[in-house]
PDB file of N, CA and C in Angstrom:
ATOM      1  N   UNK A   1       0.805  -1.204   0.000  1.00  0.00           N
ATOM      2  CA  UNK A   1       0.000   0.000   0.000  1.00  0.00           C
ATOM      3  C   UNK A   1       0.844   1.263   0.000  1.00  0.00           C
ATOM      4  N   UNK A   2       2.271   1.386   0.611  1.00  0.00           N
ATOM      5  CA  UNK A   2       3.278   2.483   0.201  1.00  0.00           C
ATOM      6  C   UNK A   2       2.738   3.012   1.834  1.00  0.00           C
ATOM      7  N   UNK A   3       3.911   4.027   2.184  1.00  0.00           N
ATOM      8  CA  UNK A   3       3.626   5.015   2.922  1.00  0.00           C
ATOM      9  C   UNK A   3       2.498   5.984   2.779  1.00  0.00           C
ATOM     10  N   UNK A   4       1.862   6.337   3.893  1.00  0.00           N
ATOM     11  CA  UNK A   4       0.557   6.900   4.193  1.00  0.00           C
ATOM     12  C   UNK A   4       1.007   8.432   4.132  1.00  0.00           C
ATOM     13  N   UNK A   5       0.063   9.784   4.150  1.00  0.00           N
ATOM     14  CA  UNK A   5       1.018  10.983   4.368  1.00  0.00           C
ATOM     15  C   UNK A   5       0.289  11.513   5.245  1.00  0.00           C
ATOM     16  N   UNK A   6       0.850  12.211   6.217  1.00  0.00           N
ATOM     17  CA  UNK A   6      -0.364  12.645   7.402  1.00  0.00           C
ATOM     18  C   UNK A   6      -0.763  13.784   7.077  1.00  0.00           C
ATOM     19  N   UNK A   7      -1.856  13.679   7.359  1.00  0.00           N
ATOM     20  CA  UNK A   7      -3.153  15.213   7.166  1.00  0.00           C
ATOM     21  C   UNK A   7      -2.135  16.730   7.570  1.00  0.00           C
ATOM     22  N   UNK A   8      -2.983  17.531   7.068  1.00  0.00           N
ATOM     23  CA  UNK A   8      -2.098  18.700   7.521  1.00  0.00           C
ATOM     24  C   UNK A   8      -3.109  19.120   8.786  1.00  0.00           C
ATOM     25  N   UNK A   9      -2.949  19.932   9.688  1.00  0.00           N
ATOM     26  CA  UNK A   9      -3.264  20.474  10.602  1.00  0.00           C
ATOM     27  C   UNK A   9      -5.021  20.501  10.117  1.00  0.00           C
ATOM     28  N   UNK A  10      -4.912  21.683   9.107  1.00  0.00           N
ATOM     29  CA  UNK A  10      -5.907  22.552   8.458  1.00  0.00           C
ATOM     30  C   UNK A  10      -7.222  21.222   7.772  1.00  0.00           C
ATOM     31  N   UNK A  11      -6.618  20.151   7.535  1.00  0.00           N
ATOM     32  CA  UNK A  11      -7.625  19.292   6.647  1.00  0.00           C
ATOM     33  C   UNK A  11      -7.547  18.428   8.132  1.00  0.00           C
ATOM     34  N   UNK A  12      -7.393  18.456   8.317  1.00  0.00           N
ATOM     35  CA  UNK A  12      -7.825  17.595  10.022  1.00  0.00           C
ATOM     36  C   UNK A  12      -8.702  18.309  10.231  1.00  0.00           C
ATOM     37  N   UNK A  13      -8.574  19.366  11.205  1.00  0.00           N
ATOM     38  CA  UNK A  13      -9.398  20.284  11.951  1.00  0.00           C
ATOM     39  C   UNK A  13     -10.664  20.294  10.812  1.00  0.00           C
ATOM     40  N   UNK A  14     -10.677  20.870   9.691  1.00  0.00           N
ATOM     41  CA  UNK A  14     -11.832  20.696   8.940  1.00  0.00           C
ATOM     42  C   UNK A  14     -13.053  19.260   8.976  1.00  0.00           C
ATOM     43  N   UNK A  15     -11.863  18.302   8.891  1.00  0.00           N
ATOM     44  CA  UNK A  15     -12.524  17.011   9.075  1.00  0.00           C
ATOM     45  C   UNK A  15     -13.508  16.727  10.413  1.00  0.00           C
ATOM     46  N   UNK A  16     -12.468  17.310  11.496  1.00  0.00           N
ATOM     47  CA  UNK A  16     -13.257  17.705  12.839  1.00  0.00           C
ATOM     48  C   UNK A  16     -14.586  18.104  12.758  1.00  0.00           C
ATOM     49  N   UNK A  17     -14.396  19.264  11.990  1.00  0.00           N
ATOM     50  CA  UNK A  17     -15.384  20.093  12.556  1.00  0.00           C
ATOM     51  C   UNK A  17     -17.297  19.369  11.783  1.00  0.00           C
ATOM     52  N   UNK A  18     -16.902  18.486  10.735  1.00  0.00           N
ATOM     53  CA  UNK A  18     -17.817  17.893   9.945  1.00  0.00           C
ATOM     54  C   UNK A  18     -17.869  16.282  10.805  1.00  0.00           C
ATOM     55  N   UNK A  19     -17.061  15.995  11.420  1.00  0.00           N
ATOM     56  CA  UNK A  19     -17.307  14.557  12.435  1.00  0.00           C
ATOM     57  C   UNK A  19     -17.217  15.322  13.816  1.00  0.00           C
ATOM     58  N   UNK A  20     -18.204  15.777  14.642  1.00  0.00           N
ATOM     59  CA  UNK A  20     -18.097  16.111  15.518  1.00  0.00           C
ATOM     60  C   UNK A  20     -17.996  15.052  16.719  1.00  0.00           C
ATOM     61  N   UNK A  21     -18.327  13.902  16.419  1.00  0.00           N
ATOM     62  CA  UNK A  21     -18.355  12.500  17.241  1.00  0.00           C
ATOM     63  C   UNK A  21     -16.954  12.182  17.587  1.00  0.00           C
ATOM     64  N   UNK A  22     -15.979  12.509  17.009  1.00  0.00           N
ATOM     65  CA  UNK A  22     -14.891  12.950  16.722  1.00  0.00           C
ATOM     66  C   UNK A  22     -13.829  13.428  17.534  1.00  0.00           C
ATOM     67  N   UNK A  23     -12.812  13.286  18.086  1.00  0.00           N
ATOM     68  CA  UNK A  23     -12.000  14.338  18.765  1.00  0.00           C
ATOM     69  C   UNK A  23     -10.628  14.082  18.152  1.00  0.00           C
ATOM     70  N   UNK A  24      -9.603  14.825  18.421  1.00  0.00           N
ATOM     71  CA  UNK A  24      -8.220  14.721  18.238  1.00  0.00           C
ATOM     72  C   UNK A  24      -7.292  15.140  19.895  1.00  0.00           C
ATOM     73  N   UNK A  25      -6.141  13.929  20.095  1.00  0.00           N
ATOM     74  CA  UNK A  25      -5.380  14.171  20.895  1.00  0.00           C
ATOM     75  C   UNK A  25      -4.653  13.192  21.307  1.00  0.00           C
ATOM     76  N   UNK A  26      -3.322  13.618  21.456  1.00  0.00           N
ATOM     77  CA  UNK A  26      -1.898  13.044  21.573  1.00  0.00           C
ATOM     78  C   UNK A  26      -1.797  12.788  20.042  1.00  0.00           C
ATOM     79  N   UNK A  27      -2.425  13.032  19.166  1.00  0.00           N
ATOM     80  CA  UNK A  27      -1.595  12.681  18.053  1.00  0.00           C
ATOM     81  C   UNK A  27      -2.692  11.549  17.430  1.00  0.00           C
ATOM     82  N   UNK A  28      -3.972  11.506  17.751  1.00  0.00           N
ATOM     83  CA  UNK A  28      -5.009  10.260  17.270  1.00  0.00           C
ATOM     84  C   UNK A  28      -6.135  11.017  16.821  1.00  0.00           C
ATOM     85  N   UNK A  29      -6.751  10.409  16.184  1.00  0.00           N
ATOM     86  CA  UNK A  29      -7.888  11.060  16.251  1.00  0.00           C
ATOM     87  C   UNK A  29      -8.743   9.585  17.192  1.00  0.00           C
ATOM     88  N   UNK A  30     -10.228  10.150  17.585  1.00  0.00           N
ATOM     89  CA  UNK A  30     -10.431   8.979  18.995  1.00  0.00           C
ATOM     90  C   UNK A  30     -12.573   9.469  19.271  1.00  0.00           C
ATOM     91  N   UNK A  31     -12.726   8.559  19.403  1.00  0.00           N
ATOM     92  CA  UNK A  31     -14.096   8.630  20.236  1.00  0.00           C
ATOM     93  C   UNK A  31     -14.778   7.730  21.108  1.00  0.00           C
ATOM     94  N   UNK A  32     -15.732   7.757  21.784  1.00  0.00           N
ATOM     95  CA  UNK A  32     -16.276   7.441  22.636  1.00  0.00           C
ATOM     96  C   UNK A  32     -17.819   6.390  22.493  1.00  0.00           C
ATOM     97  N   UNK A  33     -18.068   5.169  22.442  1.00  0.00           N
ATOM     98  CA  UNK A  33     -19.386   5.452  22.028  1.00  0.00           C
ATOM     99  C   UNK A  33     -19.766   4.610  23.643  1.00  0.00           C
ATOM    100  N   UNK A  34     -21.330   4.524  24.010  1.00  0.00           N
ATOM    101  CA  UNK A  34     -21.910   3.962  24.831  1.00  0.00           C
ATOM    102  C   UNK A  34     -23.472   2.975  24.555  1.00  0.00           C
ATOM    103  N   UNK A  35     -23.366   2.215  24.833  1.00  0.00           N
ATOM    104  CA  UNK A  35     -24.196   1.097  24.181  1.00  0.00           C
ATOM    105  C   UNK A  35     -25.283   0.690  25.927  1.00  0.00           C
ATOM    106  N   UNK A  36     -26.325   0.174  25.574  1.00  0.00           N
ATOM    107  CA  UNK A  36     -27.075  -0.278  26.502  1.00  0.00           C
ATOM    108  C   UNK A  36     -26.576  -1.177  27.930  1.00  0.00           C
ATOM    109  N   UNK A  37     -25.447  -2.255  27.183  1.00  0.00           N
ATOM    110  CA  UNK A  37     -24.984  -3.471  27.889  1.00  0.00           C
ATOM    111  C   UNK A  37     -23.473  -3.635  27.285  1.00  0.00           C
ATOM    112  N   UNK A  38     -22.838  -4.799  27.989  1.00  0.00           N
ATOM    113  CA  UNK A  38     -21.838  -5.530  27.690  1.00  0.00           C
ATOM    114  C   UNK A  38     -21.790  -5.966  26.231  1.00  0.00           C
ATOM    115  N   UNK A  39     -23.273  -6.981  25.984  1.00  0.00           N
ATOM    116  CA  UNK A  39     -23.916  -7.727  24.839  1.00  0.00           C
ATOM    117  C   UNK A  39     -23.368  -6.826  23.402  1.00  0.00           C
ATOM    118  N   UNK A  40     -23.859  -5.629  23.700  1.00  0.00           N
ATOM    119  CA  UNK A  40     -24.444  -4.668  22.694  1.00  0.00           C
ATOM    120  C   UNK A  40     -22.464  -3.701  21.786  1.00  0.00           C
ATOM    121  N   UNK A  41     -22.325  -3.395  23.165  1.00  0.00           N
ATOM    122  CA  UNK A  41     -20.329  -2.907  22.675  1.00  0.00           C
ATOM    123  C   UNK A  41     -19.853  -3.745  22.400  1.00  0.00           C
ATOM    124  N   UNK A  42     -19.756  -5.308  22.587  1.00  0.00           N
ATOM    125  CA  UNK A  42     -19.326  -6.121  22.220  1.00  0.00           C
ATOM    126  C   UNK A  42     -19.640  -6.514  20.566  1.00  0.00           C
ATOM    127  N   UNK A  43     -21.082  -6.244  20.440  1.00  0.00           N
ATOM    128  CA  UNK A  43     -21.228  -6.291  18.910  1.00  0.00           C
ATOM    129  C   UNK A  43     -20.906  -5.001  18.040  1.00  0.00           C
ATOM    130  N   UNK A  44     -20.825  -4.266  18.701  1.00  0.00           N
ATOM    131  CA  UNK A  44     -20.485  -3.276  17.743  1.00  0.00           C
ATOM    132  C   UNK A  44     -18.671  -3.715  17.625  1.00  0.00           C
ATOM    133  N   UNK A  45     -18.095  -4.024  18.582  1.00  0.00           N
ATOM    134  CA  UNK A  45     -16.514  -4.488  18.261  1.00  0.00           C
ATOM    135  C   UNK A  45     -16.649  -5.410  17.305  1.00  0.00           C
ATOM    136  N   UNK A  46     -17.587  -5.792  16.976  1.00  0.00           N
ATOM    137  CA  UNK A  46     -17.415  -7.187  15.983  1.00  0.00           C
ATOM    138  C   UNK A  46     -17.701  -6.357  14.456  1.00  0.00           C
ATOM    139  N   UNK A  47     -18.512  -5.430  14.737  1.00  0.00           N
ATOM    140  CA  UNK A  47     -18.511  -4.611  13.225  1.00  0.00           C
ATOM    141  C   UNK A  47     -16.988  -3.784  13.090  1.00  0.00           C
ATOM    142  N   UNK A  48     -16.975  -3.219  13.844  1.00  0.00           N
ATOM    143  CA  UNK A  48     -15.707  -2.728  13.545  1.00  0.00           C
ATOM    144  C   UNK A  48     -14.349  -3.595  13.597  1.00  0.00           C
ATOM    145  N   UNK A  49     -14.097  -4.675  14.005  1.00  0.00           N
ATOM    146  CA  UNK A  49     -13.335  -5.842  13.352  1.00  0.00           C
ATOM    147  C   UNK A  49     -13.491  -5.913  12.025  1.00  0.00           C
ATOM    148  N   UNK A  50     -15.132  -6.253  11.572  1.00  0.00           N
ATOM    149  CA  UNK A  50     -14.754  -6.244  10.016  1.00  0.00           C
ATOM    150  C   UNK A  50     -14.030  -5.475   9.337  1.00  0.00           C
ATOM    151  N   UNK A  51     -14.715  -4.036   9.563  1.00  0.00           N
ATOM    152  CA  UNK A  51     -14.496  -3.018   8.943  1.00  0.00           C
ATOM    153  C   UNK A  51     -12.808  -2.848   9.384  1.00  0.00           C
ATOM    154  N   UNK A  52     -12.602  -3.269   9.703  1.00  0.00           N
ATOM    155  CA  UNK A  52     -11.061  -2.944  10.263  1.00  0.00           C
ATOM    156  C   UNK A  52     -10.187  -3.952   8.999  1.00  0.00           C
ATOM    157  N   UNK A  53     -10.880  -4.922   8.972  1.00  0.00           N
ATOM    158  CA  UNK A  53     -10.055  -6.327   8.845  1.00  0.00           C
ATOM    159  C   UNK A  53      -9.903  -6.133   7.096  1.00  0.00           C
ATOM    160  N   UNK A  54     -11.479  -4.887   6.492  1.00  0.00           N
ATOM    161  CA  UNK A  54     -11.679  -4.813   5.399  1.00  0.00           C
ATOM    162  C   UNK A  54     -10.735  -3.845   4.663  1.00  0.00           C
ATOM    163  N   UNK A  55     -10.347  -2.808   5.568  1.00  0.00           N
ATOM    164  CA  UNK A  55      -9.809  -1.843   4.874  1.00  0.00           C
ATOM    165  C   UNK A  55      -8.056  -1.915   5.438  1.00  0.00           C
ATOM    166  N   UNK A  56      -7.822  -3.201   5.960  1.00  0.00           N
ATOM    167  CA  UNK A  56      -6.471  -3.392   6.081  1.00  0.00           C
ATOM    168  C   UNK A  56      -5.935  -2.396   7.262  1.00  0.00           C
ATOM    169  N   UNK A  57      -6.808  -2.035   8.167  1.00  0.00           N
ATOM    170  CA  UNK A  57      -6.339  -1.102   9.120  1.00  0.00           C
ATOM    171  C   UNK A  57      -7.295  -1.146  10.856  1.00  0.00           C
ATOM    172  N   UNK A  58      -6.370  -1.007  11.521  1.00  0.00           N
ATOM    173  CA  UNK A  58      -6.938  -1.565  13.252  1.00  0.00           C
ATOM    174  C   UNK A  58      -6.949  -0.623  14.025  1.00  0.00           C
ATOM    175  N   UNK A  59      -7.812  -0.331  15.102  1.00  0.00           N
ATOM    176  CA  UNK A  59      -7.838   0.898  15.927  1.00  0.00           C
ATOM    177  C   UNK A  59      -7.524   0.144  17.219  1.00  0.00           C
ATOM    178  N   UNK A  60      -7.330   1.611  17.936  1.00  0.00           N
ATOM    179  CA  UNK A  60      -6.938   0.945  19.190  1.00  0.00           C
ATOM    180  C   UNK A  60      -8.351   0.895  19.894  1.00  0.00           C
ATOM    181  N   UNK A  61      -8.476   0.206  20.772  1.00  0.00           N
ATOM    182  CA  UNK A  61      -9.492  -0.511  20.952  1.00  0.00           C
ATOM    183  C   UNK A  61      -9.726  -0.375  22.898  1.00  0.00           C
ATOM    184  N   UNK A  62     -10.322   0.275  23.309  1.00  0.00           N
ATOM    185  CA  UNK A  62     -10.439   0.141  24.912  1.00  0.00           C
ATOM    186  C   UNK A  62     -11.991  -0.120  25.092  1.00  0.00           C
ATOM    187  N   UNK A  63     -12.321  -1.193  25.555  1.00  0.00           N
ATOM    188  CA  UNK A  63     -13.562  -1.821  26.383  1.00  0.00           C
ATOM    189  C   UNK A  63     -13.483  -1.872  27.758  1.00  0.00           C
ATOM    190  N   UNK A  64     -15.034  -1.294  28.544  1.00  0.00           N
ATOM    191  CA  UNK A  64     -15.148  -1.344  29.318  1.00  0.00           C
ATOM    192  C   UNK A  64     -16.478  -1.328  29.878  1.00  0.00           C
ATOM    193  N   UNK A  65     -17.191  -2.929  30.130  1.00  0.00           N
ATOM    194  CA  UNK A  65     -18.698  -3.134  30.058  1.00  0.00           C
ATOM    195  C   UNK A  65     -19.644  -2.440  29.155  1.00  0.00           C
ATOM    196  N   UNK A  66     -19.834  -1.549  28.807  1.00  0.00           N
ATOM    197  CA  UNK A  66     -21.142  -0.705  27.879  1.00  0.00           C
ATOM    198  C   UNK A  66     -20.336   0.217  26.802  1.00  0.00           C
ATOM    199  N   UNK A  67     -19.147   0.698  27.199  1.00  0.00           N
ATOM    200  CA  UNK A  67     -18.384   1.558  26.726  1.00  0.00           C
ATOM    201  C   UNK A  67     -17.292   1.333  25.822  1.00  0.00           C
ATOM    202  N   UNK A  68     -17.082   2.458  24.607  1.00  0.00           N
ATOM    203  CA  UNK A  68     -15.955   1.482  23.777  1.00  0.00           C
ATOM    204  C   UNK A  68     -15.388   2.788  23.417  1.00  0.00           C
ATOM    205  N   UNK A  69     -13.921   2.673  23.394  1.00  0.00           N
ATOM    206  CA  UNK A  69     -13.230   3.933  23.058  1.00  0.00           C
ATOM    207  C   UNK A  69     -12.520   3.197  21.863  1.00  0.00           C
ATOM    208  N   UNK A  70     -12.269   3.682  20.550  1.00  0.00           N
ATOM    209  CA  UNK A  70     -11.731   3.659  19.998  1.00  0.00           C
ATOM    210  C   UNK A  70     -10.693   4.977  19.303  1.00  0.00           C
ATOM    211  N   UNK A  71      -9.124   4.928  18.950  1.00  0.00           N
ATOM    212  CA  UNK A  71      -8.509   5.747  18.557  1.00  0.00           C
ATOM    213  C   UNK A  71      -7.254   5.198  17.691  1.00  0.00           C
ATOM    214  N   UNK A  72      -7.145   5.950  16.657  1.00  0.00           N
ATOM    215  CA  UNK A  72      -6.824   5.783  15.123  1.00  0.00           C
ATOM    216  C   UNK A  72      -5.862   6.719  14.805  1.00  0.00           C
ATOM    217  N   UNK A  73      -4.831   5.849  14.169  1.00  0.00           N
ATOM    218  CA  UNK A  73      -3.299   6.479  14.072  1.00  0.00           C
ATOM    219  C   UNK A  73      -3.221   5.799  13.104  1.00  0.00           C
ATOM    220  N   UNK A  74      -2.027   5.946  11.927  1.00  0.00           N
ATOM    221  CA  UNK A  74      -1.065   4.928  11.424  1.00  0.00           C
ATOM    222  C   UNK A  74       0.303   5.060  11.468  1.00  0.00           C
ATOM    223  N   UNK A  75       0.665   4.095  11.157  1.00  0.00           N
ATOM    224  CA  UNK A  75       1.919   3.201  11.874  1.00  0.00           C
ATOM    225  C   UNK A  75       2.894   3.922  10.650  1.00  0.00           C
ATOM    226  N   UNK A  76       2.461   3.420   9.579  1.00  0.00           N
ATOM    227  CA  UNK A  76       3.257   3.899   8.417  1.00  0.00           C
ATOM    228  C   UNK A  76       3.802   5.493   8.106  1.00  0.00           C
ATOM    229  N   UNK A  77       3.055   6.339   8.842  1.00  0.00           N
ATOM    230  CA  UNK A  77       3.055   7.476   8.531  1.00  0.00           C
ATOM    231  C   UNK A  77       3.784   8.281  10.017  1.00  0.00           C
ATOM    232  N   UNK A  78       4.612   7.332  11.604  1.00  0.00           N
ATOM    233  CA  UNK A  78       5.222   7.409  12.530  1.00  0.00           C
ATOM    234  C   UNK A  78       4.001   8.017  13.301  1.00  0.00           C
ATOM    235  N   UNK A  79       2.815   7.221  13.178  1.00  0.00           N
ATOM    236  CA  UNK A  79       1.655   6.921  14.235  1.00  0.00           C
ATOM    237  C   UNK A  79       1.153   8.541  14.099  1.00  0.00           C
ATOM    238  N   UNK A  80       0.623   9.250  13.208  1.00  0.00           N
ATOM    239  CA  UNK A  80       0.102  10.443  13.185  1.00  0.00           C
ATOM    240  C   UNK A  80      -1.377  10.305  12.167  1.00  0.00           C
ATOM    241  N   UNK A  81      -2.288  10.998  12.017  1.00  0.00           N
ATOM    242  CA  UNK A  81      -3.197  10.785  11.390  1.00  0.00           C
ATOM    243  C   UNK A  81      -3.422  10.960   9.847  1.00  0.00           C
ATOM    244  N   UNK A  82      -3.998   9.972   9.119  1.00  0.00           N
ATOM    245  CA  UNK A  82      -3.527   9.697   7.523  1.00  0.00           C
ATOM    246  C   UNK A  82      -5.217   9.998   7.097  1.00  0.00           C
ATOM    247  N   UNK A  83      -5.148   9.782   6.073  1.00  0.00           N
ATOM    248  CA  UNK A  83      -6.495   9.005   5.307  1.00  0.00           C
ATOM    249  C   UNK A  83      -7.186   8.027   5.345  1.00  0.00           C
ATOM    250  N   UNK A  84      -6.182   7.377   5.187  1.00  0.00           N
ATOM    251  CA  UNK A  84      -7.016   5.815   6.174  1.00  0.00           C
ATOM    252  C   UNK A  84      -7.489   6.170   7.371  1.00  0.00           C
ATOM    253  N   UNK A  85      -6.526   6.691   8.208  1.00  0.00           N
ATOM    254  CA  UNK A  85      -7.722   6.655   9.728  1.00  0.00           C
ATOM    255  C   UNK A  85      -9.237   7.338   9.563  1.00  0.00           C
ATOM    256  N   UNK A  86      -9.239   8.870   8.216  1.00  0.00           N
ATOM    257  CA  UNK A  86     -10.446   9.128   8.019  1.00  0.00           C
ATOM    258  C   UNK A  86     -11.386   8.226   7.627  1.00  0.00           C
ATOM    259  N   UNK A  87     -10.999   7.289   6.708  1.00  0.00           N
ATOM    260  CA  UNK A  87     -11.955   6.981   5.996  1.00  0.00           C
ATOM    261  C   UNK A  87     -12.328   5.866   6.919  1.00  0.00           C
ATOM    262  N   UNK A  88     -11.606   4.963   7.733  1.00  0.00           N
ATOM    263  CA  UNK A  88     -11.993   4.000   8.624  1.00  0.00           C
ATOM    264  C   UNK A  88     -12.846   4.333   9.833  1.00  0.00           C
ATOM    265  N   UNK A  89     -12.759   5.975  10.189  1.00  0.00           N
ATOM    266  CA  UNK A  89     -13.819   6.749  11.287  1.00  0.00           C
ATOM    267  C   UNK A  89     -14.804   7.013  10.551  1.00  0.00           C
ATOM    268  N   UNK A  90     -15.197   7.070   9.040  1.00  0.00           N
ATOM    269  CA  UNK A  90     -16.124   7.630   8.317  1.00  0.00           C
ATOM    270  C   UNK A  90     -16.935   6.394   8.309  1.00  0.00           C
ATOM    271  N   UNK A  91     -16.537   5.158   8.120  1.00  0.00           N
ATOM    272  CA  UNK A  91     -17.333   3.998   8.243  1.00  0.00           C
ATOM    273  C   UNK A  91     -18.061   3.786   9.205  1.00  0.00           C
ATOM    274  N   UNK A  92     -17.311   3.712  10.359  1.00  0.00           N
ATOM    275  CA  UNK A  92     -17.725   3.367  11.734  1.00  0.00           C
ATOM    276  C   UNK A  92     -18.516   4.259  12.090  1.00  0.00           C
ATOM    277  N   UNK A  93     -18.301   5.515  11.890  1.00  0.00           N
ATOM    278  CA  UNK A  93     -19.742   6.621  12.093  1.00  0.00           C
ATOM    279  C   UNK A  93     -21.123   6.251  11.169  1.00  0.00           C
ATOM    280  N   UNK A  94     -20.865   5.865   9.913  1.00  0.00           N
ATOM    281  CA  UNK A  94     -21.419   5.739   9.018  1.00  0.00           C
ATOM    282  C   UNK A  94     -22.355   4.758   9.712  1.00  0.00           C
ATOM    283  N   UNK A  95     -21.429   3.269   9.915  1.00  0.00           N
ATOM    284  CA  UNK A  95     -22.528   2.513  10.779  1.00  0.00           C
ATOM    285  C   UNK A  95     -22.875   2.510  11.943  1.00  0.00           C
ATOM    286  N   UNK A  96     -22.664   3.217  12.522  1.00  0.00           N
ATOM    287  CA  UNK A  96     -23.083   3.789  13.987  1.00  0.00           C
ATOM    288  C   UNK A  96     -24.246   4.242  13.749  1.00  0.00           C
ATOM    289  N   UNK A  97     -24.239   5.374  12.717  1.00  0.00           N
ATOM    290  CA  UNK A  97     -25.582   6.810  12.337  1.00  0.00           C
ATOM    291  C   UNK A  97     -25.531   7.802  12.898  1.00  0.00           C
ATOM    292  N   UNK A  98     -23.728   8.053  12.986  1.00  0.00           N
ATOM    293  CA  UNK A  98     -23.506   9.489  13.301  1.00  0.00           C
ATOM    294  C   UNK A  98     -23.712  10.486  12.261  1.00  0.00           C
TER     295      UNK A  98
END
């Protein structure tokens, strides 16, 4: 796939401001979601596995009973935010129904 190139400041922040579900920090972009139960974050980790598994790219991943943090870097680009991480947050919002 070649080296990734990281966003500039200006097309980040823009991106921000149109994914407000969205945040940026330490260098990720990252969000929060909250689900009814255990049952329920757990399936949504299983969509976003696919979607992860589909577009050749993995988030970091923190569970905690109802709650799921996910945050998105790439590796290729010395862990700063690329295109891929957009387009892999654009999914996951997408199927969320943010």
């Amino acid at each position: 796939m070649g080296t990734q190139k990281p966003l500039s400041n200006s097309d980040l922040q823009e991106w921000l401001k149109r994914n407000p579900s969205w945040s940026y920090a330490d260098g990720a972009i990252w969000a929060n979601f909250k689900f009814a139960d255990f049952t329920e974050a757990f399936a949504f980790l299983a969509v976003v596995a696919r979607l992860s598994e589909a577009a050749n790219h993995h988030a970091k991943i923190e569970n905690l009973y109802n709650r799921v943090k996910l945050s998105l870097t790439t590796h290729d680009a010395g862990n700063q935010v690329t295109e891929k991480d957009i387009s892999l947050a654009e999914k996951i919002s997408e199927w969320k129904g943010l």
